[in-house]
Protein backbone atom coordinates (compact mmCIF):
# COMPACT_ATOMS: atom_id res chain seq x y z
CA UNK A 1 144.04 53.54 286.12
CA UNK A 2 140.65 51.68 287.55
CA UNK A 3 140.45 54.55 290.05
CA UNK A 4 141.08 57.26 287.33
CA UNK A 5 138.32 55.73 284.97
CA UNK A 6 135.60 55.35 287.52
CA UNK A 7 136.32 59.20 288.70
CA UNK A 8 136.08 60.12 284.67
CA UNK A 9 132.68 57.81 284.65
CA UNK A 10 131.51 60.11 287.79
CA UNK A 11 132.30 63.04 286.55
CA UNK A 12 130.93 62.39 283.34
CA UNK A 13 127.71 60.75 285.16
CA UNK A 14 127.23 63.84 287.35
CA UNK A 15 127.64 66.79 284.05
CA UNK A 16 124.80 64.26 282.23
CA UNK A 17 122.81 65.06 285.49
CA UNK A 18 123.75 68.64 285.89
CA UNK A 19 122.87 69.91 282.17
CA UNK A 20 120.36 66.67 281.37
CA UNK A 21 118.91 65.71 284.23
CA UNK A 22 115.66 66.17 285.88
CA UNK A 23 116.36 69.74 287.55
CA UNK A 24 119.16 70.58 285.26
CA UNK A 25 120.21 73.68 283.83
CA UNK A 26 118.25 72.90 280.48
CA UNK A 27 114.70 72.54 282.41
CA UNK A 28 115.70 75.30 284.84
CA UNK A 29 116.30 77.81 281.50
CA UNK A 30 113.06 76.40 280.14
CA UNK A 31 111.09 77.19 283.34
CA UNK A 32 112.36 80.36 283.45
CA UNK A 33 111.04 81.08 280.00
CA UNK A 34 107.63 79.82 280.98
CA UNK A 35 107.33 81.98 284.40
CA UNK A 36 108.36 84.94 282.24
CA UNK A 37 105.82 84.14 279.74
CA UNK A 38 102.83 84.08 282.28
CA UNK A 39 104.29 86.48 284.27
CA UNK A 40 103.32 88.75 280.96
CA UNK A 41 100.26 87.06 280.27
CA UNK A 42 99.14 87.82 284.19
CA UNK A 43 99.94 91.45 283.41
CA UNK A 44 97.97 91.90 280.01
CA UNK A 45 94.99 89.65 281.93
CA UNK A 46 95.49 92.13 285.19
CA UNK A 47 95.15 95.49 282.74
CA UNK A 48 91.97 93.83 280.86
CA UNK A 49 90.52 93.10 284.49
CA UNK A 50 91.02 96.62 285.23
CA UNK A 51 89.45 98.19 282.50
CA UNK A 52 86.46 95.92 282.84
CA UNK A 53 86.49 96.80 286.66
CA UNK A 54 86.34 100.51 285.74
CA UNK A 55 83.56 99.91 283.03
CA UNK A 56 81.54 97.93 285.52
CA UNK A 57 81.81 101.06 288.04
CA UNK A 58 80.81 103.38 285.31
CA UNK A 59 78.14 101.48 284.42
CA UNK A 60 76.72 101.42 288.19
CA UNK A 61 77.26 104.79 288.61
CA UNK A 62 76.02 106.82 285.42
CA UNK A 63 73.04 106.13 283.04
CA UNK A 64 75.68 108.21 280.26
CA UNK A 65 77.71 105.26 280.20
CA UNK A 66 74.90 103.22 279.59
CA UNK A 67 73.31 105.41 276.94
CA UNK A 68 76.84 104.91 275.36
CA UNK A 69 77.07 101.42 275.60
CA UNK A 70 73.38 100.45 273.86
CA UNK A 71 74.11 102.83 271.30
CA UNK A 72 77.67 101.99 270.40
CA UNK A 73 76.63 98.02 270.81
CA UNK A 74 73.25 97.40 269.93
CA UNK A 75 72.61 100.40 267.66
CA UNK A 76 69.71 101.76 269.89
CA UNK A 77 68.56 105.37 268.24
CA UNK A 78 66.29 107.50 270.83
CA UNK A 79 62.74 108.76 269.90
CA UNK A 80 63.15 111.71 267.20
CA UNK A 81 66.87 110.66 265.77
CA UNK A 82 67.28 109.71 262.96
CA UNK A 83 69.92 106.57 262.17
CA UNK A 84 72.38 106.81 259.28
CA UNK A 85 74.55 103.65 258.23
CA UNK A 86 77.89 104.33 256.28
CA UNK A 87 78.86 101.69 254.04
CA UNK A 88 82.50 100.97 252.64
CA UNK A 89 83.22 100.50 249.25
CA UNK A 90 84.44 97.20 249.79
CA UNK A 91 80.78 95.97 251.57
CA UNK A 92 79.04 97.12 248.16
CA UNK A 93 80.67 94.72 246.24
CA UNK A 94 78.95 91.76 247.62
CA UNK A 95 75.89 93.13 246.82
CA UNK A 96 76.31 92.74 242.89
């Protein structure tokens, strides 16, 4: 009976461990779940890096891209243009 309650207390000791424990199943699931996680974050960062990459060799390479990039970011009109500002509907109201 001793013998058959100490190999229940084992068993029971050694499932605690097994779905509990440091290294169990439960921590194993939830590390899983993390590595998946920044496996996806590592592939959004890795398309962003590329992009930027590509920009940076555009930007290098032709004075277009530039041109682009002042107008579409600073608003920089060349000699002779002539700038035109659209404003929503919604942007007028705040000036009542």
């Amino acid at each position: 009976m001793r013998l058959m309650l100490a190999l229940l207390g084992l068993l029971l000791l050694l499932q605690y461990r097994l779905w509990l424990g440091e290294g169990g199943i439960i921590e194993r699931a939830s590390l899983e779940q993390r590595v998946a996680d920044e496996t996806e974050l590592n592939s959004t960062l890795r398309e962003r890096n590329e992009a930027l990459t590509s920009q940076v060799l555009e930007l290098q390479q032709g004075e277009a891209m530039l041109e682009a990039v002042a107008r579409e970011d600073l608003g920089l009109v060349q000699e002779g243009e002539e700038f035109y500002l659209f404003v929503d509907k919604t942007d007028q109201e705040f000036d009542q």
